[in-house]
PDB file of N, CA and C in Angstrom:
ATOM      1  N   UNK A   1      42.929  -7.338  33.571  1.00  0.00           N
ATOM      2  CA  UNK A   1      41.837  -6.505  33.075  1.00  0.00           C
ATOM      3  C   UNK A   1      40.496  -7.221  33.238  1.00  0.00           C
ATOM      4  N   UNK A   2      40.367  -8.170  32.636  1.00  0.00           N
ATOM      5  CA  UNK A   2      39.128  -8.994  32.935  1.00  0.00           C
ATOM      6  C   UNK A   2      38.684  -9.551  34.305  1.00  0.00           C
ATOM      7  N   UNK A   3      39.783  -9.439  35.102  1.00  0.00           N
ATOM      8  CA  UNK A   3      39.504  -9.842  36.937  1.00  0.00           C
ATOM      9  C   UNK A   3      38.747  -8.769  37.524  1.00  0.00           C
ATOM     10  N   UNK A   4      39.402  -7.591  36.724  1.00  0.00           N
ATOM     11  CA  UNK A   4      38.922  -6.144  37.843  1.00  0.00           C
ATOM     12  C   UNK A   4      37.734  -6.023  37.224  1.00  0.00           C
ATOM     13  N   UNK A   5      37.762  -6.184  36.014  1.00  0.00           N
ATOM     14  CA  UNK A   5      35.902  -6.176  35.179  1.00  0.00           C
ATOM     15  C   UNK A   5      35.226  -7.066  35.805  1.00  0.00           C
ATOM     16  N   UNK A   6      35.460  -8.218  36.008  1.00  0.00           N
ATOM     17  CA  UNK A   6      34.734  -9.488  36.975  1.00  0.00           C
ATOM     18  C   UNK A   6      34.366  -8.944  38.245  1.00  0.00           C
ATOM     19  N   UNK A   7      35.267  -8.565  38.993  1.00  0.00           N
ATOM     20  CA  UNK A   7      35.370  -8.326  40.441  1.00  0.00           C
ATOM     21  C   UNK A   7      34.297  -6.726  40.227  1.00  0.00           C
ATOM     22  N   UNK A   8      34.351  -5.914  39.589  1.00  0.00           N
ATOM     23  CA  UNK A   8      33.245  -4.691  39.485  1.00  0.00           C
ATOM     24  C   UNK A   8      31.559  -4.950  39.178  1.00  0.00           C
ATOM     25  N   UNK A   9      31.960  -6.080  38.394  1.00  0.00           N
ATOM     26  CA  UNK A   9      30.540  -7.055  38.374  1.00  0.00           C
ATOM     27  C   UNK A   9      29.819  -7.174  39.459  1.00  0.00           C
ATOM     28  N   UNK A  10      30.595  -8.350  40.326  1.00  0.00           N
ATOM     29  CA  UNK A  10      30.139  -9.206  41.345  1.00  0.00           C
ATOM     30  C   UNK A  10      29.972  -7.589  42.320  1.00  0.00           C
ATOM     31  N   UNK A  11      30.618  -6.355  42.388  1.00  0.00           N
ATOM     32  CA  UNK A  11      29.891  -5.410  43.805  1.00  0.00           C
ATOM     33  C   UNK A  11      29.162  -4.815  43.118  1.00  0.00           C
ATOM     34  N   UNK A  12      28.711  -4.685  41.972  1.00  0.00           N
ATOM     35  CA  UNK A  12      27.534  -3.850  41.446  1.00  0.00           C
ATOM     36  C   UNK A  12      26.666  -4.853  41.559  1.00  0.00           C
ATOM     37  N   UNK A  13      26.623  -6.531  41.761  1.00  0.00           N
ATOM     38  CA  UNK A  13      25.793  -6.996  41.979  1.00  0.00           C
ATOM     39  C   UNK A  13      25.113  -7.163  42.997  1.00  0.00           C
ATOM     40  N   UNK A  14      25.842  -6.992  44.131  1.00  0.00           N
ATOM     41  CA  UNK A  14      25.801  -7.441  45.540  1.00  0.00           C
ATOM     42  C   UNK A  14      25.254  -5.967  46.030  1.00  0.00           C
ATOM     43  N   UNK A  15      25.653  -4.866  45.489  1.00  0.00           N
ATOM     44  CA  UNK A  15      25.190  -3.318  45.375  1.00  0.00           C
ATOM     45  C   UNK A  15      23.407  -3.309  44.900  1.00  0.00           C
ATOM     46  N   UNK A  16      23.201  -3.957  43.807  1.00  0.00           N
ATOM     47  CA  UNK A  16      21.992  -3.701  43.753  1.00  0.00           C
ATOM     48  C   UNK A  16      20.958  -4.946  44.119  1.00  0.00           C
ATOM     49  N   UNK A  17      21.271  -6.030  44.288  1.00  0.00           N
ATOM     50  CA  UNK A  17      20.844  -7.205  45.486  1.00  0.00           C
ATOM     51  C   UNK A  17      20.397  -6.535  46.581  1.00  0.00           C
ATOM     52  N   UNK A  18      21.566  -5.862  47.443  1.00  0.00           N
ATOM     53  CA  UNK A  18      21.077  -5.347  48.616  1.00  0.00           C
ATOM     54  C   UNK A  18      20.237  -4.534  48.689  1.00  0.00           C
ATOM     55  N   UNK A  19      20.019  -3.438  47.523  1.00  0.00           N
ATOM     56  CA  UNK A  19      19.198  -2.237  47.521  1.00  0.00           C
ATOM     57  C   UNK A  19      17.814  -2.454  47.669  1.00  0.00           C
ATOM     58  N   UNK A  20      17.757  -4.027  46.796  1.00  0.00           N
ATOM     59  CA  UNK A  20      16.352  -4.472  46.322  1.00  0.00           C
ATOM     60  C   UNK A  20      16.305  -4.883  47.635  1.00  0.00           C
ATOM     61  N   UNK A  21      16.578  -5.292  48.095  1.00  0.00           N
ATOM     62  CA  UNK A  21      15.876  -6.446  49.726  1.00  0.00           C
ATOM     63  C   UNK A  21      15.400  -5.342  50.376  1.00  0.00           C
ATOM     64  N   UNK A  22      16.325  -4.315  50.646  1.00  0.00           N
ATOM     65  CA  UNK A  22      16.267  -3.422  51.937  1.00  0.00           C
ATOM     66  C   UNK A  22      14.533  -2.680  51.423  1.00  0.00           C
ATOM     67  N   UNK A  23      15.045  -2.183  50.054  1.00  0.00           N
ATOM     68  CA  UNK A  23      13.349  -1.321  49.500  1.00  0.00           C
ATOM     69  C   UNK A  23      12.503  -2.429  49.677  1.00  0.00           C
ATOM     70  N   UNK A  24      12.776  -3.637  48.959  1.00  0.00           N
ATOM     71  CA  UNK A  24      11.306  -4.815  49.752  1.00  0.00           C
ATOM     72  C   UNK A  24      11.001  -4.825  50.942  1.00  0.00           C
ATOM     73  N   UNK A  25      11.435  -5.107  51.436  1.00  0.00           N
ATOM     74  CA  UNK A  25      11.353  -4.898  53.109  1.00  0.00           C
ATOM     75  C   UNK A  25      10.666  -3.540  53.630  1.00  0.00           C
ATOM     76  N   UNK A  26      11.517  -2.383  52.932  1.00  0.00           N
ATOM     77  CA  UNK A  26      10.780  -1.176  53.351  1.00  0.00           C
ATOM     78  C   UNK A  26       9.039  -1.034  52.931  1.00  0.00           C
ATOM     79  N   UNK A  27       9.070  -1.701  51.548  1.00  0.00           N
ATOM     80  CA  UNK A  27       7.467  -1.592  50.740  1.00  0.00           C
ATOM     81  C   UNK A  27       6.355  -2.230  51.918  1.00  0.00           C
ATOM     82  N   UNK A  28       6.916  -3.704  52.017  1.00  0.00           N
ATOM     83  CA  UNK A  28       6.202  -4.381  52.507  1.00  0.00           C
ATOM     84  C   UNK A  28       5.690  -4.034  53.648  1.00  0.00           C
ATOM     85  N   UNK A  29       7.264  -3.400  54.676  1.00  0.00           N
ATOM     86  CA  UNK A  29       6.859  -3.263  56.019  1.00  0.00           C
ATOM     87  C   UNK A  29       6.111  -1.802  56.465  1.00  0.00           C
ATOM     88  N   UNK A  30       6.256  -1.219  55.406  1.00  0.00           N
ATOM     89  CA  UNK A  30       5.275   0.257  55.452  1.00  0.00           C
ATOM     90  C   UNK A  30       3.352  -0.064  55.112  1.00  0.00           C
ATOM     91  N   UNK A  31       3.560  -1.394  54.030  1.00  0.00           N
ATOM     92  CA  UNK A  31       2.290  -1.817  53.650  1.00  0.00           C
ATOM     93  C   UNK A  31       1.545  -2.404  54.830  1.00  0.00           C
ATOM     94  N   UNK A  32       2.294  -3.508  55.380  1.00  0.00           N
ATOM     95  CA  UNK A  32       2.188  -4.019  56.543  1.00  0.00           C
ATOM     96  C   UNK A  32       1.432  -2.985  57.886  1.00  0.00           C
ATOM     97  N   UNK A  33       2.160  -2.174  58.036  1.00  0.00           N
ATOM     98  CA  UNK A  33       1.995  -1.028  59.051  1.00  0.00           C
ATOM     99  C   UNK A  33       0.668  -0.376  58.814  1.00  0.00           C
ATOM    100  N   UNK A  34       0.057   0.138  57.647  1.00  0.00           N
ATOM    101  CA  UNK A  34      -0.472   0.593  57.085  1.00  0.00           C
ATOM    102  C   UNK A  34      -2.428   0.092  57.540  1.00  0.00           C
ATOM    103  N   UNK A  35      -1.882  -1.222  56.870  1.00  0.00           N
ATOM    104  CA  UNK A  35      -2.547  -2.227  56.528  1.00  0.00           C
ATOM    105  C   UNK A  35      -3.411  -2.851  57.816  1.00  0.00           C
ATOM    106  N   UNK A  36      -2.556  -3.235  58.685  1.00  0.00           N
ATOM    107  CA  UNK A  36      -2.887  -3.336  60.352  1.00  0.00           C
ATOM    108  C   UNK A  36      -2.622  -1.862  61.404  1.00  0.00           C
ATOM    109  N   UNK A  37      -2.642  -0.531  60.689  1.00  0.00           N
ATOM    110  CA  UNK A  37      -2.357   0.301  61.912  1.00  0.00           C
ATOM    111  C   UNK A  37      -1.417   0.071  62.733  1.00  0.00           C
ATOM    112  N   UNK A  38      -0.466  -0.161  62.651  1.00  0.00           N
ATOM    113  CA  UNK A  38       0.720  -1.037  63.228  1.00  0.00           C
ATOM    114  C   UNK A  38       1.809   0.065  63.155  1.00  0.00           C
ATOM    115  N   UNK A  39       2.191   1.519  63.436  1.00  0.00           N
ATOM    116  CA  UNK A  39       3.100   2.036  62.290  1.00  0.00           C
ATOM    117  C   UNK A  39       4.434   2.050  62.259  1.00  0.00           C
ATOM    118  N   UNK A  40       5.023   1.905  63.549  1.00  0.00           N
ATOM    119  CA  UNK A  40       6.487   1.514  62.714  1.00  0.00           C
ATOM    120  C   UNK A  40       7.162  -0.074  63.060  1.00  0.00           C
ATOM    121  N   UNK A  41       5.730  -1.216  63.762  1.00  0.00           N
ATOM    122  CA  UNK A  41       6.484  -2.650  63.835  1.00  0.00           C
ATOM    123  C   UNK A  41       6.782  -3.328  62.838  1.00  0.00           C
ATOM    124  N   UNK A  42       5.832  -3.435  61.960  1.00  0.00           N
ATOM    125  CA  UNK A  42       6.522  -4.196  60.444  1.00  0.00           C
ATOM    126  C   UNK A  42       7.718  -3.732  60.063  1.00  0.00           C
ATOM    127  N   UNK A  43       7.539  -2.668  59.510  1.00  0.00           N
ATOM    128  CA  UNK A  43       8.673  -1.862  59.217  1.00  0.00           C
ATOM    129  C   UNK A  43       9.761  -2.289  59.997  1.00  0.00           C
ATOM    130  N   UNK A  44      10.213  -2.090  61.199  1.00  0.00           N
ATOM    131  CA  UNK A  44      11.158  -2.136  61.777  1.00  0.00           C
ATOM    132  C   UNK A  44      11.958  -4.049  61.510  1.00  0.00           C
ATOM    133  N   UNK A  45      10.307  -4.698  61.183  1.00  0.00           N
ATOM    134  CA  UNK A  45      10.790  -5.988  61.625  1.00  0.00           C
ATOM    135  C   UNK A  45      11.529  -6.550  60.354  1.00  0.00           C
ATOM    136  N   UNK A  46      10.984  -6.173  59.100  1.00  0.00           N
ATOM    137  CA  UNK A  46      11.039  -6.216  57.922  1.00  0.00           C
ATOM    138  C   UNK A  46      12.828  -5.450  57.796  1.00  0.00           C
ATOM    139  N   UNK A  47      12.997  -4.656  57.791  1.00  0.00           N
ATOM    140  CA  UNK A  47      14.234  -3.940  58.036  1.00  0.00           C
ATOM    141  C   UNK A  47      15.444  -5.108  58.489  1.00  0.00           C
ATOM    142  N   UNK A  48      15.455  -5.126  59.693  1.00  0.00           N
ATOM    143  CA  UNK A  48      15.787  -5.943  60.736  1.00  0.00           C
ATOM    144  C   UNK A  48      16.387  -7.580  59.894  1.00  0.00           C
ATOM    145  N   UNK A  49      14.655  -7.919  59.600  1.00  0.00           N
ATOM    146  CA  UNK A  49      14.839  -9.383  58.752  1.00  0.00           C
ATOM    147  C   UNK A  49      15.951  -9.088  57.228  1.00  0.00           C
ATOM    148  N   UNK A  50      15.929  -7.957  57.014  1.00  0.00           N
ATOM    149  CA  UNK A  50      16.466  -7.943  55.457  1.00  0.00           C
ATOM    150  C   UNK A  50      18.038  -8.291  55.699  1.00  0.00           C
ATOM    151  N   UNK A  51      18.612  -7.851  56.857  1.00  0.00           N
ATOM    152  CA  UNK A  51      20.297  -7.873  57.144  1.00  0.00           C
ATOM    153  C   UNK A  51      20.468  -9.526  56.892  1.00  0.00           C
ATOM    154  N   UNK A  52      19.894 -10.620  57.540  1.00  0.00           N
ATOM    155  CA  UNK A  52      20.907 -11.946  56.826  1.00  0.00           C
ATOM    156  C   UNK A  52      20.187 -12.457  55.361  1.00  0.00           C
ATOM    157  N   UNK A  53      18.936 -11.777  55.216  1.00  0.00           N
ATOM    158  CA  UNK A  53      19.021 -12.098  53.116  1.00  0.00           C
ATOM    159  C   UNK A  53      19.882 -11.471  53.079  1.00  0.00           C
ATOM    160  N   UNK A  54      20.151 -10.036  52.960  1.00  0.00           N
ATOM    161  CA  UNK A  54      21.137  -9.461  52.189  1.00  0.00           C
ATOM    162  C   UNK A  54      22.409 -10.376  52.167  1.00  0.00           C
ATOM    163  N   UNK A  55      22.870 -10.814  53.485  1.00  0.00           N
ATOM    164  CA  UNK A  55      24.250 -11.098  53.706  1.00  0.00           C
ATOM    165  C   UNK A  55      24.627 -12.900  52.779  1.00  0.00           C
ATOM    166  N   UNK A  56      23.315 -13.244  53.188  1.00  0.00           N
ATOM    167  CA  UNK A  56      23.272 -14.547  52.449  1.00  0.00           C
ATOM    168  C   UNK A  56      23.313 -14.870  50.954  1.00  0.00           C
ATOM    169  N   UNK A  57      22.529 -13.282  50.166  1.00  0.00           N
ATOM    170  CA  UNK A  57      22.462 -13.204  49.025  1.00  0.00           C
ATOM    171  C   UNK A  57      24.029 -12.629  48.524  1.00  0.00           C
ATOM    172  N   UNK A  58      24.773 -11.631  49.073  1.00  0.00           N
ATOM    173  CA  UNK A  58      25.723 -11.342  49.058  1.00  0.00           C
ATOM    174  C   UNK A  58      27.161 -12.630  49.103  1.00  0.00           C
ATOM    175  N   UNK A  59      26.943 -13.380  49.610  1.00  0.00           N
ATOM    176  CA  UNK A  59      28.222 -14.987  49.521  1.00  0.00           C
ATOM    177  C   UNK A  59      27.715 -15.329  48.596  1.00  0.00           C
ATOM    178  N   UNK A  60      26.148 -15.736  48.635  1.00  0.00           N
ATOM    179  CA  UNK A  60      25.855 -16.478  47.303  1.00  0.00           C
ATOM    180  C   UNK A  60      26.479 -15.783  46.100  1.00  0.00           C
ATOM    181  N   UNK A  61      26.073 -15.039  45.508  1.00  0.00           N
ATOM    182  CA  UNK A  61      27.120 -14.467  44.409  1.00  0.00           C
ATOM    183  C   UNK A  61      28.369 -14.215  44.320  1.00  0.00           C
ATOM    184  N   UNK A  62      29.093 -14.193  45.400  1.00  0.00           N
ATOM    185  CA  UNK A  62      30.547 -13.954  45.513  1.00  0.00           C
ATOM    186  C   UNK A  62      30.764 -15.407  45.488  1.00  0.00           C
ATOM    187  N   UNK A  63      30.412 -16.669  45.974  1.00  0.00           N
ATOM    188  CA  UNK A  63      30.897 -18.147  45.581  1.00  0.00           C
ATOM    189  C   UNK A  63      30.327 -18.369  44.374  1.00  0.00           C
ATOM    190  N   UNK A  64      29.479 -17.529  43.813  1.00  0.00           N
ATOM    191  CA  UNK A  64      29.383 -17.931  42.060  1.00  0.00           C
ATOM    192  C   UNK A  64      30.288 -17.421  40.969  1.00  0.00           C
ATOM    193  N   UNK A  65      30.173 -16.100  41.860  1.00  0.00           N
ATOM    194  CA  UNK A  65      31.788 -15.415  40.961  1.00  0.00           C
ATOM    195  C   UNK A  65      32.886 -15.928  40.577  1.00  0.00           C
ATOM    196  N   UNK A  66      33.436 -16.437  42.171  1.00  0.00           N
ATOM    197  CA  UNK A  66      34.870 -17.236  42.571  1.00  0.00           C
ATOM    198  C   UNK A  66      34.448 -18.626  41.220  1.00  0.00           C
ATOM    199  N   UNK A  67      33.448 -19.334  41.412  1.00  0.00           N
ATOM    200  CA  UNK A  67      33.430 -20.622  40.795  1.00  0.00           C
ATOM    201  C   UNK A  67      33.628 -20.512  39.141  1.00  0.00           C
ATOM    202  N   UNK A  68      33.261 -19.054  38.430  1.00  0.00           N
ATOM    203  CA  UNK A  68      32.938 -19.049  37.287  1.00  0.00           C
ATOM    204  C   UNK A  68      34.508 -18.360  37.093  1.00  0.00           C
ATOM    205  N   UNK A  69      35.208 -17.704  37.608  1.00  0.00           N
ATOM    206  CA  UNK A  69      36.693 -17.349  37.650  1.00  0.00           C
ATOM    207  C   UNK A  69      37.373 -17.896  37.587  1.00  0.00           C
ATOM    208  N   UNK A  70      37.487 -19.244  38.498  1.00  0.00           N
ATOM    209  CA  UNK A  70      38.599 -20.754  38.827  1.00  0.00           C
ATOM    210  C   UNK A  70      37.588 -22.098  38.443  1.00  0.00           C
ATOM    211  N   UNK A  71      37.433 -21.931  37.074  1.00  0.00           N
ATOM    212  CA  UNK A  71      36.789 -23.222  37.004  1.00  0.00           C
ATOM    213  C   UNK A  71      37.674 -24.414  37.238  1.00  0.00           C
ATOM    214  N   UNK A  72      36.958 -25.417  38.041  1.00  0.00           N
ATOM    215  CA  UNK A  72      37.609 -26.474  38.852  1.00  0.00           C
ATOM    216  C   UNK A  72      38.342 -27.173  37.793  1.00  0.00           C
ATOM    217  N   UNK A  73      39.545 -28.022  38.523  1.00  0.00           N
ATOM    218  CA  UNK A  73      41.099 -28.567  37.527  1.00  0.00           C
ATOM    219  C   UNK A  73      39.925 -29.550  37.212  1.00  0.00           C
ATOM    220  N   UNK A  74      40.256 -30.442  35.783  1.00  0.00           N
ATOM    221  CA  UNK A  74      39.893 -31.751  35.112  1.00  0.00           C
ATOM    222  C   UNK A  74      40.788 -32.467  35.364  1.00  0.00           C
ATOM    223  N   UNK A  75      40.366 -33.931  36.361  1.00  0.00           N
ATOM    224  CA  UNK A  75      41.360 -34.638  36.433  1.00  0.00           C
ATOM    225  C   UNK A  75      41.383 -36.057  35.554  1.00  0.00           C
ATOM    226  N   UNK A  76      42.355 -36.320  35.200  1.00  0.00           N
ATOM    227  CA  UNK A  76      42.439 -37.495  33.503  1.00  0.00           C
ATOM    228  C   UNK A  76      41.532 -38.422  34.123  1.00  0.00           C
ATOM    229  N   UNK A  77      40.929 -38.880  33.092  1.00  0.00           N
ATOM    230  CA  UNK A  77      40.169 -40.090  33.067  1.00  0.00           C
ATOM    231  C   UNK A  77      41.181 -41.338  32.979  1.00  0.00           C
ATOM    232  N   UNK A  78      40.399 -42.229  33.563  1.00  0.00           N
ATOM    233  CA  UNK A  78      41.902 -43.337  33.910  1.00  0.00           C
ATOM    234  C   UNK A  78      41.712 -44.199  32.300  1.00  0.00           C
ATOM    235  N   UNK A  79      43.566 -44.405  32.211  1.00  0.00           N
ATOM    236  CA  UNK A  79      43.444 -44.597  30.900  1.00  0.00           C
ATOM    237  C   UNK A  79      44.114 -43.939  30.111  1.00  0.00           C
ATOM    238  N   UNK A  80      43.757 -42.394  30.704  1.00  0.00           N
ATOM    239  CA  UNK A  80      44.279 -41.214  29.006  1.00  0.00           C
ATOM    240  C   UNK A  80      45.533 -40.648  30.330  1.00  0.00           C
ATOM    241  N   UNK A  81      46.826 -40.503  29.313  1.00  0.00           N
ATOM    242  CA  UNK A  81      47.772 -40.025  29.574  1.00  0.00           C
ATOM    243  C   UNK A  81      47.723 -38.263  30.303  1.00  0.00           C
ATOM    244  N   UNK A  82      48.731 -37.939  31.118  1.00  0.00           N
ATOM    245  CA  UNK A  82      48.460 -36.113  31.475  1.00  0.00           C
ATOM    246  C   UNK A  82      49.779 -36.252  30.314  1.00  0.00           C
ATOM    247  N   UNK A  83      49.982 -34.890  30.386  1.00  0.00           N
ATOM    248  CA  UNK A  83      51.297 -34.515  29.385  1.00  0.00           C
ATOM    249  C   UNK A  83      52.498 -34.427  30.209  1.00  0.00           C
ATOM    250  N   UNK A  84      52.512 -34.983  31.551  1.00  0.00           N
ATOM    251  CA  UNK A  84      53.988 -35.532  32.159  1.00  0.00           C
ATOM    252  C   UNK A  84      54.196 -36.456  31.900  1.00  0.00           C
ATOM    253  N   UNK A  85      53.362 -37.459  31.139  1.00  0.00           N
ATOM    254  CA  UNK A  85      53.601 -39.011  31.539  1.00  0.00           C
ATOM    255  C   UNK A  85      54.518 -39.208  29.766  1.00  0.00           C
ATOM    256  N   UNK A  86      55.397 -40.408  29.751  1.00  0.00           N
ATOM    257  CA  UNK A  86      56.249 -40.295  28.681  1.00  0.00           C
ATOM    258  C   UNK A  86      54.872 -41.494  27.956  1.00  0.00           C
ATOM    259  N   UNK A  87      55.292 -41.495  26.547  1.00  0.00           N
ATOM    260  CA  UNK A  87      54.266 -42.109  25.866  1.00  0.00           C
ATOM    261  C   UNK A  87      54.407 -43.426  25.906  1.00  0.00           C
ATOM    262  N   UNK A  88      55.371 -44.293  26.861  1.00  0.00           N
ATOM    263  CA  UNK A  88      55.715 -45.791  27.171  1.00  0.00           C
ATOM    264  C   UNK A  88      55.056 -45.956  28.424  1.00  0.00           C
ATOM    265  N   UNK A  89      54.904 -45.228  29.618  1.00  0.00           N
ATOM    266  CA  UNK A  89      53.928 -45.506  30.762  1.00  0.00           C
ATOM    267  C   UNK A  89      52.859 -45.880  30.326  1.00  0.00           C
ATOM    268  N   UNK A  90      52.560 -46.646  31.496  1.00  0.00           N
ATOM    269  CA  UNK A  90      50.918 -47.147  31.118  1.00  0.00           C
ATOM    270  C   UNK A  90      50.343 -48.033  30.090  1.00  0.00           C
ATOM    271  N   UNK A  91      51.446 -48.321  29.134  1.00  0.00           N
ATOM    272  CA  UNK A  91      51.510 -49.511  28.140  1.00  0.00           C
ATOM    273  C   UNK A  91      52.703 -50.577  28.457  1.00  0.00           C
ATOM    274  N   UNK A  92      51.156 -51.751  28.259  1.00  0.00           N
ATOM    275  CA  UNK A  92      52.512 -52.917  28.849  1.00  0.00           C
ATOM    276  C   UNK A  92      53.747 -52.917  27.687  1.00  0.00           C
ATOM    277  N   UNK A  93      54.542 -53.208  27.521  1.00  0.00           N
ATOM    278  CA  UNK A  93      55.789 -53.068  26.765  1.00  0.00           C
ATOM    279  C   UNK A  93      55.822 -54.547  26.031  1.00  0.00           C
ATOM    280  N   UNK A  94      56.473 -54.319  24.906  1.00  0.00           N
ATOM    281  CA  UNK A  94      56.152 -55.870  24.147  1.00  0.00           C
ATOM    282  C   UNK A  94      56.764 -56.878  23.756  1.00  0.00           C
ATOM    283  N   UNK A  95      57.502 -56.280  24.803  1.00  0.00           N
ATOM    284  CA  UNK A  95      58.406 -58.190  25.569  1.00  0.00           C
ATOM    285  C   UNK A  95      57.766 -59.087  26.258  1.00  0.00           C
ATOM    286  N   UNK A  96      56.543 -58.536  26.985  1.00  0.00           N
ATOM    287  CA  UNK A  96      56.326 -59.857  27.613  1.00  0.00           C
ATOM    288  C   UNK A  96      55.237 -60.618  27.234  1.00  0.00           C
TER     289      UNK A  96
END
């Protein structure tokens, strides 16, 4: 239950990430056009440029997702026992 809630997260995020770039792009490159009489090169270029933000912004959150899902194993500090080890390992024994 909480994976598929996670996982609906991360594409409504990546859903409205993308929306925003593509309309920035559109604002700018219509302003652009506008701005210099230019009318559909910004635009087009702006467009164009938005496909690897989007795609870049899109991993970025999907490797933040993954990381906050599988938080990485803790491995023992040397010294402190894991719970395989019997409670006589790792202590010298007191015979010698």
């Amino acid at each position: 239950m909480v994976y598929g809630l996670a996982m609906a997260s991360v594409v409504s995020q990546v859903g409205c990430v993308t929306i925003a770039v593509v309309l920035g792009a559109l604002v700018v490159g219509l302003g652009l056009d506008r701005f210099f009489d230019t009318r559909p090169l910004f635009t087009i270029l702006f467009l164009l440029g938005s496909i690897p933000v989007s795609l870049y912004l899109l991993v970025r959150i999907a490797l933040s997702a993954v990381a906050q899902l599988n938080p990485p194993s803790q491995k023992p500090v040397e010294g402190e026992r894991t719970s395989k080890e019997s409670p006589s390992e790792g202590k010298p024994s007191k015979e010698e």
